[in-house]
C-alpha atoms as a PDB file:
ATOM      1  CA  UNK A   1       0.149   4.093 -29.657  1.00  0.00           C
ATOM      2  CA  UNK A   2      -1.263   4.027 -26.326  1.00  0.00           C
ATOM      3  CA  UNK A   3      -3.581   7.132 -25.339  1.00  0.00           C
ATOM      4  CA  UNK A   4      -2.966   8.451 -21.893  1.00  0.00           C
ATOM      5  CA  UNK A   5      -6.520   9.566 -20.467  1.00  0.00           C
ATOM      6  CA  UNK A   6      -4.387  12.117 -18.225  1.00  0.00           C
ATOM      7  CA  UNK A   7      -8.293  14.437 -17.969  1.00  0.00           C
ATOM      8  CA  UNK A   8      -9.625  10.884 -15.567  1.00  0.00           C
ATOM      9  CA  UNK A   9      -8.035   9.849 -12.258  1.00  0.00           C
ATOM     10  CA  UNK A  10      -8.530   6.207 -11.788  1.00  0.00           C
ATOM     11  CA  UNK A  11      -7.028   6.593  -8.492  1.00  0.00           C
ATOM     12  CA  UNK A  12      -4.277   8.434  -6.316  1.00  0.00           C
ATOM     13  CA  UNK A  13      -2.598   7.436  -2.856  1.00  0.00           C
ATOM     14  CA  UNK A  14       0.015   8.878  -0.438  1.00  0.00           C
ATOM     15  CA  UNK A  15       1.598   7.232   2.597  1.00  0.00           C
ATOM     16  CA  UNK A  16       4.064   8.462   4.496  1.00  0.00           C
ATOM     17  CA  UNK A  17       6.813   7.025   6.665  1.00  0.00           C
ATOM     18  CA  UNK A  18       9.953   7.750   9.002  1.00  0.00           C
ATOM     19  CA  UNK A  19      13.307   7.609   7.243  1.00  0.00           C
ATOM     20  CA  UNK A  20      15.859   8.236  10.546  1.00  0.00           C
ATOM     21  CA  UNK A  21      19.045   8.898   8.569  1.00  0.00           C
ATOM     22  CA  UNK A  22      21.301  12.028   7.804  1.00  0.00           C
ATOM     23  CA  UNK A  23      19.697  14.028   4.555  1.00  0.00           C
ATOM     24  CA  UNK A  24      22.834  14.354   3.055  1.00  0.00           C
ATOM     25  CA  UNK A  25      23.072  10.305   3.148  1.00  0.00           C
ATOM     26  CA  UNK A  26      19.722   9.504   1.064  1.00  0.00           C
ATOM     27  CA  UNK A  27      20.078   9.233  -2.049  1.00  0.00           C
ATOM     28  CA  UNK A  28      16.321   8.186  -3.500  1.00  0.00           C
ATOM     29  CA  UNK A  29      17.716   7.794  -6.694  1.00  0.00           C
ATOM     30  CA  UNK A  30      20.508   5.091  -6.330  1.00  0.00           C
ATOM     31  CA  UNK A  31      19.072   3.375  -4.260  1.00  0.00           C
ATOM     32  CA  UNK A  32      15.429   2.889  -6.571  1.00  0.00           C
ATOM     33  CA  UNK A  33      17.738   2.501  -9.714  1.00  0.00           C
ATOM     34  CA  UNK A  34      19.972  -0.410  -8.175  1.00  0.00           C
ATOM     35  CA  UNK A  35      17.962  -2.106  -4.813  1.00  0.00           C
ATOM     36  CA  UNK A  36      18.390  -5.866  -5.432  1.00  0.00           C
ATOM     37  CA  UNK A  37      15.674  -7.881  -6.388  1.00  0.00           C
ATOM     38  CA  UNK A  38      15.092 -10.062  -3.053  1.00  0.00           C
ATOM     39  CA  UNK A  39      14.627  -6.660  -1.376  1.00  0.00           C
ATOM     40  CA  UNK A  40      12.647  -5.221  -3.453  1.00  0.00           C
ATOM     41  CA  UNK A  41      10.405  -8.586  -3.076  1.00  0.00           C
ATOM     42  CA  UNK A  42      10.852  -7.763   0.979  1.00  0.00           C
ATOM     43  CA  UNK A  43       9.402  -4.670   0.805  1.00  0.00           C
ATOM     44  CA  UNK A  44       6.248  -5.783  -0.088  1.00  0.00           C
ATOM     45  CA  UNK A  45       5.693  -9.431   0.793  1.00  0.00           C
ATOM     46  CA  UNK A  46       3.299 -11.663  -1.303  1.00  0.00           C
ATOM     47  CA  UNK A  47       2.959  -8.251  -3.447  1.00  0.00           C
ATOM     48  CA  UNK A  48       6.791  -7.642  -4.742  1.00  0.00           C
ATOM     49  CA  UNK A  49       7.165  -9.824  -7.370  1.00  0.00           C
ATOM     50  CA  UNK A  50      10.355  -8.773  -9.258  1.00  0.00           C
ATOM     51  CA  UNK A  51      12.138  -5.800 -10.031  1.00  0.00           C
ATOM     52  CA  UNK A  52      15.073  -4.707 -12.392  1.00  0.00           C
ATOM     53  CA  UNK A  53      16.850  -2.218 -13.967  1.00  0.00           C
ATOM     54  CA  UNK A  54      17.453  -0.682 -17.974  1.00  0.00           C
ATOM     55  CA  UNK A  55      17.495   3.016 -20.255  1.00  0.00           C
ATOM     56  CA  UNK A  56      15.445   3.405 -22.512  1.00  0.00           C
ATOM     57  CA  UNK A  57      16.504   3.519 -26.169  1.00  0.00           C
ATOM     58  CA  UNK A  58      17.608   7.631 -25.007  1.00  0.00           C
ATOM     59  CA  UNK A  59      19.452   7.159 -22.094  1.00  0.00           C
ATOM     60  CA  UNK A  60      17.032   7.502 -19.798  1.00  0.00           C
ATOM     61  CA  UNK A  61      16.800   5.358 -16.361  1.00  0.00           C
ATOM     62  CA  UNK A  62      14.418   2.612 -16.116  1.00  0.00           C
ATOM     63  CA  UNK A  63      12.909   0.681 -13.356  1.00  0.00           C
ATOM     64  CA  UNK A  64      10.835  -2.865 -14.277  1.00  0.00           C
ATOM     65  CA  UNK A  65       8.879  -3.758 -11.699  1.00  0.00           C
ATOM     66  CA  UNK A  66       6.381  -6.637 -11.878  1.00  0.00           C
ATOM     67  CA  UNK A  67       3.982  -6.816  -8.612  1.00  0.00           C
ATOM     68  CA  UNK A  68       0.242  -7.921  -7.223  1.00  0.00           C
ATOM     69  CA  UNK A  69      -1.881  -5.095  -6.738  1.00  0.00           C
ATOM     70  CA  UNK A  70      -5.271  -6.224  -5.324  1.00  0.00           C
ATOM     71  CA  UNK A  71      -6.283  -8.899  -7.900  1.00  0.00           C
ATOM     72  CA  UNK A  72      -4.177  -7.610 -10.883  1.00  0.00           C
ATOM     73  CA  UNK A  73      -1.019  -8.163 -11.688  1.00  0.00           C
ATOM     74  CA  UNK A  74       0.772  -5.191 -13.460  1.00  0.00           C
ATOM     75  CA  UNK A  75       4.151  -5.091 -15.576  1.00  0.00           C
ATOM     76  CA  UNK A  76       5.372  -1.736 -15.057  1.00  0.00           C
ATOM     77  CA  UNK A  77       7.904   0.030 -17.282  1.00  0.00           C
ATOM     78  CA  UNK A  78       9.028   3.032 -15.053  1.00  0.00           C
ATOM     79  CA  UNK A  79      10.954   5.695 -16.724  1.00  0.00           C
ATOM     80  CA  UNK A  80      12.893   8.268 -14.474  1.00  0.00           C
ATOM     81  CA  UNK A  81      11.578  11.823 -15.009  1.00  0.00           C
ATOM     82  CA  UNK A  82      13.517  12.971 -11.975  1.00  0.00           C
ATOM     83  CA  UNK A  83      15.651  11.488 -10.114  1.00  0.00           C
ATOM     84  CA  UNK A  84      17.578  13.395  -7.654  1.00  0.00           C
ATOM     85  CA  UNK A  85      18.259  12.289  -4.603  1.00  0.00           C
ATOM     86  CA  UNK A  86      15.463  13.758  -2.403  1.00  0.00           C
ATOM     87  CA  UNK A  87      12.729  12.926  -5.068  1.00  0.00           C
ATOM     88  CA  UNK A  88      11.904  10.423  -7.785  1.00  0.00           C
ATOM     89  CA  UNK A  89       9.184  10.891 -10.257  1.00  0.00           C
ATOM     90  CA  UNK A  90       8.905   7.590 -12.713  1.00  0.00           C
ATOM     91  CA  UNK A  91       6.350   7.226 -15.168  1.00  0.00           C
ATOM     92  CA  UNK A  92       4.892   4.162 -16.524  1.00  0.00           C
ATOM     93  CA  UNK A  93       2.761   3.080 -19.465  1.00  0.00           C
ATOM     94  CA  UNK A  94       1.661  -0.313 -17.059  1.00  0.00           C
ATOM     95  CA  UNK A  95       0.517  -3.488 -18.110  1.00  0.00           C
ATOM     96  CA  UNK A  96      -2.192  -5.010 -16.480  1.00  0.00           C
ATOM     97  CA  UNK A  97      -3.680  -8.411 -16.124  1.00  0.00           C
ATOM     98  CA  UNK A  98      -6.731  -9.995 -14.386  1.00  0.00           C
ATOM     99  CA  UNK A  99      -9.009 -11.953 -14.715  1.00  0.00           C
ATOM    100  CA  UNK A 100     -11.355 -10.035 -17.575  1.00  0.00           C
ATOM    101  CA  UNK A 101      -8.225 -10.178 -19.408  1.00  0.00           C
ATOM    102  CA  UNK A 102      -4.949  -7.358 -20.534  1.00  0.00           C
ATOM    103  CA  UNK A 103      -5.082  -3.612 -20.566  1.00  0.00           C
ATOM    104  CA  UNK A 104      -3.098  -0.960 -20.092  1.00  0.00           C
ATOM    105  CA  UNK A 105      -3.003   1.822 -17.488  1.00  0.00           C
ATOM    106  CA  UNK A 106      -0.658   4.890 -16.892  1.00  0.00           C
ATOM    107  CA  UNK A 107       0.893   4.590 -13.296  1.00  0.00           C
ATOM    108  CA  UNK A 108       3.028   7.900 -11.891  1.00  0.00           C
ATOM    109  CA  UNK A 109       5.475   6.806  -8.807  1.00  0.00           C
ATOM    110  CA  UNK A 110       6.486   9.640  -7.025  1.00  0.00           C
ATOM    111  CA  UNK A 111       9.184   9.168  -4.158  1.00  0.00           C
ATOM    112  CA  UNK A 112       9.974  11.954  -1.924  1.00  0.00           C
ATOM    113  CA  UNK A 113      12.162  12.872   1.010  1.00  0.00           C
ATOM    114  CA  UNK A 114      11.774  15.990   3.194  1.00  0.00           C
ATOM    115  CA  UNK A 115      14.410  16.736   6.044  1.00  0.00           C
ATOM    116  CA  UNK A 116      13.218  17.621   9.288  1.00  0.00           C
ATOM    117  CA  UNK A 117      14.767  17.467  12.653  1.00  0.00           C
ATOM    118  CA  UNK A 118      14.502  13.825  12.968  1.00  0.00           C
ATOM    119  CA  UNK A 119      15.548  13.068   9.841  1.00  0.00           C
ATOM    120  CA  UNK A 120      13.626  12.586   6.810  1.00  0.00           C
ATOM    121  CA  UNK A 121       9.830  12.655   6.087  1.00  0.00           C
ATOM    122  CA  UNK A 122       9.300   9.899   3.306  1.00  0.00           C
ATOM    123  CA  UNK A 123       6.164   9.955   1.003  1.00  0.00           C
ATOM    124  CA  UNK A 124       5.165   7.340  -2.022  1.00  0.00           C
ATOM    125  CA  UNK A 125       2.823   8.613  -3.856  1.00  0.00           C
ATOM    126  CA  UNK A 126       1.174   6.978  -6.547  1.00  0.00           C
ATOM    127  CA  UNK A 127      -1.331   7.866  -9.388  1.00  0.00           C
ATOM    128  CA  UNK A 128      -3.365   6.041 -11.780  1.00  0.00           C
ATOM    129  CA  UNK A 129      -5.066   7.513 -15.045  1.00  0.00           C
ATOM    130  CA  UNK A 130      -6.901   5.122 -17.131  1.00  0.00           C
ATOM    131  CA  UNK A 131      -5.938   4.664 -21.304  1.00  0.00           C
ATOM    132  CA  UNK A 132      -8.195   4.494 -23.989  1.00  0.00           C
ATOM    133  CA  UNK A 133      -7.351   1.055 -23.853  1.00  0.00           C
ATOM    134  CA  UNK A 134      -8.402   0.516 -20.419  1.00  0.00           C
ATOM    135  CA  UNK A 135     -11.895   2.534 -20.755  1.00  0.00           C
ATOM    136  CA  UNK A 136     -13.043   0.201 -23.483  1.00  0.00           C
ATOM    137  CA  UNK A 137     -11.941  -2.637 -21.463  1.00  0.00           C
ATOM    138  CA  UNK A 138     -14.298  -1.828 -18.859  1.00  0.00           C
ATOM    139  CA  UNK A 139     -16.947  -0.849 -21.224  1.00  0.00           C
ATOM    140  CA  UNK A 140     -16.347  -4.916 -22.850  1.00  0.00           C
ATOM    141  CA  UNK A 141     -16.632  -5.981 -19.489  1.00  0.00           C
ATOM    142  CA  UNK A 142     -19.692  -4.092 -18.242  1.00  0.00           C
ATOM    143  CA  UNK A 143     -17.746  -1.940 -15.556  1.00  0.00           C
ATOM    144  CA  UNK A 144     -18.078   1.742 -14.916  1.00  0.00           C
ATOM    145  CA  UNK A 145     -15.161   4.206 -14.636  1.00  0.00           C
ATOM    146  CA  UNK A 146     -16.469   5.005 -11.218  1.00  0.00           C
ATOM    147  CA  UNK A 147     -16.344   1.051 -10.351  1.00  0.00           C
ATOM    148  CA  UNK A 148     -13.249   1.015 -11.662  1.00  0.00           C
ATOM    149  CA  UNK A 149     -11.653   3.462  -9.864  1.00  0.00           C
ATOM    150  CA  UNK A 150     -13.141   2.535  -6.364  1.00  0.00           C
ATOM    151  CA  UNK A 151     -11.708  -1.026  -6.785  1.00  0.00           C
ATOM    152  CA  UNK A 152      -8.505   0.806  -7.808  1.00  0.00           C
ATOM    153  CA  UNK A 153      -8.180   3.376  -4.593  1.00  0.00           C
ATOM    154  CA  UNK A 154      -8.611   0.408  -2.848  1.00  0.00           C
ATOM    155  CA  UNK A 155      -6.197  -1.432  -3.371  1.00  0.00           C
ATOM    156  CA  UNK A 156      -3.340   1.090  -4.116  1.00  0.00           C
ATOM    157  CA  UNK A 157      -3.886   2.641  -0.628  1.00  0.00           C
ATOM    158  CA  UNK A 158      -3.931  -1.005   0.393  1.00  0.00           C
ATOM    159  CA  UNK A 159      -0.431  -1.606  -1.520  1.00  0.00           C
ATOM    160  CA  UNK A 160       1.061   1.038  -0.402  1.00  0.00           C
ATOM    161  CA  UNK A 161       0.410   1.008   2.953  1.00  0.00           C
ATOM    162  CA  UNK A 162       2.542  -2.215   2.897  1.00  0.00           C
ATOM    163  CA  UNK A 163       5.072  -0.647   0.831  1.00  0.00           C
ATOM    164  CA  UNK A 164       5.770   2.796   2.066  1.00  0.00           C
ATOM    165  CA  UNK A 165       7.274   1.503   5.799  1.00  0.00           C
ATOM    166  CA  UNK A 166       9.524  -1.102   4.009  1.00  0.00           C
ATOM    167  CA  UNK A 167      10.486   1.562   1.345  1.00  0.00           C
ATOM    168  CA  UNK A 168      11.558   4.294   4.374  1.00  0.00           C
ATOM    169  CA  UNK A 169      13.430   1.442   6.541  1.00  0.00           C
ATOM    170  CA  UNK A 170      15.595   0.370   2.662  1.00  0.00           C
ATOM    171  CA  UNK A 171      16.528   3.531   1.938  1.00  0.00           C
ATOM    172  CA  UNK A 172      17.536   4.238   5.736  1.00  0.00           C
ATOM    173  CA  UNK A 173      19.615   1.200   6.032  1.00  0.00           C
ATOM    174  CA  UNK A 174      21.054   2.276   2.486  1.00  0.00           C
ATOM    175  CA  UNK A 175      21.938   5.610   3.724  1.00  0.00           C
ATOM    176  CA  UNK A 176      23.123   4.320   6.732  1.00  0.00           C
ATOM    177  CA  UNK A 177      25.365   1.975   5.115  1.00  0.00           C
ATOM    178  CA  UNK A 178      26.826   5.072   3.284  1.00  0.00           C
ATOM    179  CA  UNK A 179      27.366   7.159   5.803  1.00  0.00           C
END
């Protein structure tokens, strides 16, 4: 069994974008549980790789999502912790590749939507604690934590700073669709 190392932050980043749609239109939920594959792939270009959808052996929602982030490629196994349709908190145990070899990290994906006058205020957030797995990984490979974790801030903001504006403008046209 994988150990969460929930006491370390490997890294943590926030972006936030426009959704211009009525509240009572976004649904966060349906539309991250059942947005097809090719636009899940547009909403991060080069990044996106493929996404689908599953329960776990409970009954509980489950995104797949396989994507680039910086030079790793990670196999995530979200499972929905909330999922209303203003916020989205999925949790994954996350495989990860590159080029010092596999390891596993935990990866929290939290999607938000706050109504304002102009519509909604969208956030993805997205944190990273290491495993055991992962620390020894780095220790095999002659890496610090705090190496680690600066190559990881960097390029999660960098992710989701591509992300986050494709996300917003998906779930708007969703909505809009909807309404």
């Amino acid at each position: 069994m994988t150990k969460i190392r929930d006491d370390l932050l490997l890294a943590r980043s926030a972006v936030t974008s426009r959704i211009n749609a009525p509240a009572d239109k976004v649904d966060i939920a349906t539309w991250l549980l059942s947005i097809p594959d090719a636009e899940y792939q547009r909403c991060a270009p080069g990044d996106h790789i493929s996404a689908g959808y599953t329960t776990t052996d409970d009954g509980r929602p489950m995104s797949i999502n396989v994507e680039q982030v910086g030079s790793a490629l990670l196999i995530e196994h979200y499972v929905g912790e909330i999922t209303d349709k203003l916020h989205c908190k999925m949790v994954s145990t996350s495989d990860v590749f590159s080029d010092g070899g596999r390891s596993k990290i935990q990866v929290i994906w939290e999607l938000t939507a706050k109504p304002d006058a102009d519509g909604l205020e969208f956030t993805n957030e997205v944190t990273v604690h290491p495993t055991d797995e992962f620390l020894e990984f780095l220790e095999r490979a002659g890496l610090t934590f705090d190496q680690a974790s600066e190559a990881h801030k960097v390029a999660s903001t960098a992710h989701n700073r591509l992300e986050t504006p494709h996300f917003a403008k998906s779930i708007e046209n969703a909505a809009l669709a909807a309404a």
